[in-house]
Protein backbone atom coordinates (compact mmCIF):
# COMPACT_ATOMS: atom_id res chain seq x y z
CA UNK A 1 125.87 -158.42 -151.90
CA UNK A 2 123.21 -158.58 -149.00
CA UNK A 3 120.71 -160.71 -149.23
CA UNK A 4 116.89 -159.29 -150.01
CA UNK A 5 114.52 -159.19 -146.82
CA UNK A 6 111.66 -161.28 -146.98
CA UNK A 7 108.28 -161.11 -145.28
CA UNK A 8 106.99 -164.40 -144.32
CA UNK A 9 103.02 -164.33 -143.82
CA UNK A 10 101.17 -166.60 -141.38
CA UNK A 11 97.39 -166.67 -142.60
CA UNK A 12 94.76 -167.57 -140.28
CA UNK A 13 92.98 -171.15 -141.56
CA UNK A 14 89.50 -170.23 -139.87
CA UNK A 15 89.69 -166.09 -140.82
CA UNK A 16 91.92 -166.42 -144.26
CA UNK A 17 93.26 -163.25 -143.10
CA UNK A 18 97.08 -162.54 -141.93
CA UNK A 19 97.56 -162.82 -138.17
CA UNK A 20 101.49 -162.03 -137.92
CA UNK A 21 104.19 -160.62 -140.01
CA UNK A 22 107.93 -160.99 -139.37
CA UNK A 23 109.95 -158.19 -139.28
CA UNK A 24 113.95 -157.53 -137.92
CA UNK A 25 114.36 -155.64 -135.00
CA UNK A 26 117.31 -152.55 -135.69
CA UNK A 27 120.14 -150.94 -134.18
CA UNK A 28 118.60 -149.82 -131.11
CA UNK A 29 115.95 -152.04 -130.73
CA UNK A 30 113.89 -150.31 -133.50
CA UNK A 31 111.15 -152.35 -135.18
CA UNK A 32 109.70 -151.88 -138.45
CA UNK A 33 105.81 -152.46 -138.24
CA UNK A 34 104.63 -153.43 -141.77
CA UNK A 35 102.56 -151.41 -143.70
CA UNK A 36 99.68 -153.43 -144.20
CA UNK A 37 99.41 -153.14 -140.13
CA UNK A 38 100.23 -150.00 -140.06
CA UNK A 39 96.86 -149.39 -142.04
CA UNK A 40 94.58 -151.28 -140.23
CA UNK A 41 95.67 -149.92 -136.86
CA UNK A 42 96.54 -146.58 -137.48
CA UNK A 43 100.14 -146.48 -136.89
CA UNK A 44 101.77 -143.19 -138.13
CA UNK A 45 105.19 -141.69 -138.28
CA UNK A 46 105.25 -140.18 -134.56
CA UNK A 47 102.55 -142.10 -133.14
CA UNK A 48 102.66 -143.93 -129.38
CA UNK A 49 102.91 -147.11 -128.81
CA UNK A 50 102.82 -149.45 -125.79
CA UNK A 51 105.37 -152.26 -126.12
CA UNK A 52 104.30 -154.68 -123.07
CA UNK A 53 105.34 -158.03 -122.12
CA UNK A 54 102.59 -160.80 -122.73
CA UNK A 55 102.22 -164.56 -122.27
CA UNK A 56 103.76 -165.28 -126.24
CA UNK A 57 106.82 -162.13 -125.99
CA UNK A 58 105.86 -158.35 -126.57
CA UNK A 59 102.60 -156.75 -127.65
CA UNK A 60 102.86 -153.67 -129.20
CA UNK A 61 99.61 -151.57 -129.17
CA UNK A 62 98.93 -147.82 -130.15
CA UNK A 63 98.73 -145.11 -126.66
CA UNK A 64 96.73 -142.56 -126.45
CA UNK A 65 98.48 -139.17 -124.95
CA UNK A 66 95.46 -137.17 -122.56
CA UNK A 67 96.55 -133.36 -121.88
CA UNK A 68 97.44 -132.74 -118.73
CA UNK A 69 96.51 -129.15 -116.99
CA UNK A 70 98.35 -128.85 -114.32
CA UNK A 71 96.83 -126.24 -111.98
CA UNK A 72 98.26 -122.46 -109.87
CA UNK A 73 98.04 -122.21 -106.07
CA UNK A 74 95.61 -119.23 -106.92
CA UNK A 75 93.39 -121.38 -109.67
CA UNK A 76 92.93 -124.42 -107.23
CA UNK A 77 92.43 -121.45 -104.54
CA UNK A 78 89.79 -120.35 -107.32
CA UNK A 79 87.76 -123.89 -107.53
CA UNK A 80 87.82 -124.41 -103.97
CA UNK A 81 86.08 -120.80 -103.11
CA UNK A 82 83.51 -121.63 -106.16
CA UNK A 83 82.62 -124.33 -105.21
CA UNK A 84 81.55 -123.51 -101.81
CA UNK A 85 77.73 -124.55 -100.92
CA UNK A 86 77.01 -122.62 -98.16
CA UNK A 87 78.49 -119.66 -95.79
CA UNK A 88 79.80 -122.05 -93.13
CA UNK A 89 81.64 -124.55 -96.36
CA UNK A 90 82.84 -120.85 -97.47
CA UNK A 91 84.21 -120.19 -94.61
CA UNK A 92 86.15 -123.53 -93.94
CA UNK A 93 87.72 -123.13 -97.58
CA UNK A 94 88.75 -119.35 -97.06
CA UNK A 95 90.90 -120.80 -94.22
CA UNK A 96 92.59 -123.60 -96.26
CA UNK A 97 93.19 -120.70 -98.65
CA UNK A 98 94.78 -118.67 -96.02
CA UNK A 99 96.89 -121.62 -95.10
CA UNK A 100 98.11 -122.21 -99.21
CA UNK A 101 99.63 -118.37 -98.32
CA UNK A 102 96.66 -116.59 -100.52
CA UNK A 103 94.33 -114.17 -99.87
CA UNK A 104 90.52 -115.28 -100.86
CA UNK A 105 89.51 -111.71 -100.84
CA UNK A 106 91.74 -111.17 -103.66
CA UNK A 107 91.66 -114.41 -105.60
CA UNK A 108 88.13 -114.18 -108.49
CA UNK A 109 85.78 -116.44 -107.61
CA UNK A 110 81.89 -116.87 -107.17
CA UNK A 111 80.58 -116.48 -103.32
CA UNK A 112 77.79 -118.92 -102.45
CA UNK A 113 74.52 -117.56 -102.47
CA UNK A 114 72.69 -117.44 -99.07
CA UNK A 115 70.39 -119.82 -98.71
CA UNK A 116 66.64 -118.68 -98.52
């Protein structure tokens, strides 16, 4: 008969709160965060983590995951022709656009309004 797991609890003399729980690591190097800090940091089935090395062995931490849009020729063609200040910038961008193989005249954008 296997033996029952125990959780050993370090509390914290100054806070009176628990500071470290000990857990097994798995097959494949899982690790089973207890609940309790699951909780209080928000871990959830499917959430990131960072696992990085630190002074005292590994600190595990949640991630956050930022969307990444990862732009056309003819949408960064599109930005650079907005974003044109003046007739001469216009100009200068309507070449790079010619070099990315596009035609400005074709790609939507807003022309810069002539200054007064």
């Amino acid at each position: 008969m296997k033996p029952k797991q125990r959780t050993v609890v370090r509390r914290d003399s100054r806070a009176g709160s628990p500071t470290s729980l000990t857990s097994k690591v798995g097959k494949r190097g899982t690790v089973v965060i207890p609940s309790r800090l699951r909780r209080r940091f928000g871990f959830e089935e499917g959430s990131l983590v960072i696992a990085e090395e630190a002074a005292e062995g590994v600190l595990i931490r949640p991630a956050a995951a930022v969307a990444l849009e990862i732009y056309s020729p003819e949408r960064r063609a599109e930005f650079l022709l907005s974003n044109a200040v003046d007739a001469r910038d216009y100009e200068r961008v309507a070449r790079l656009v010619r070099r990315m193989g596009l035609d400005p005249d074709v790609i939507p954008h807003r022309k810069p309004r002539p200054r007064p």
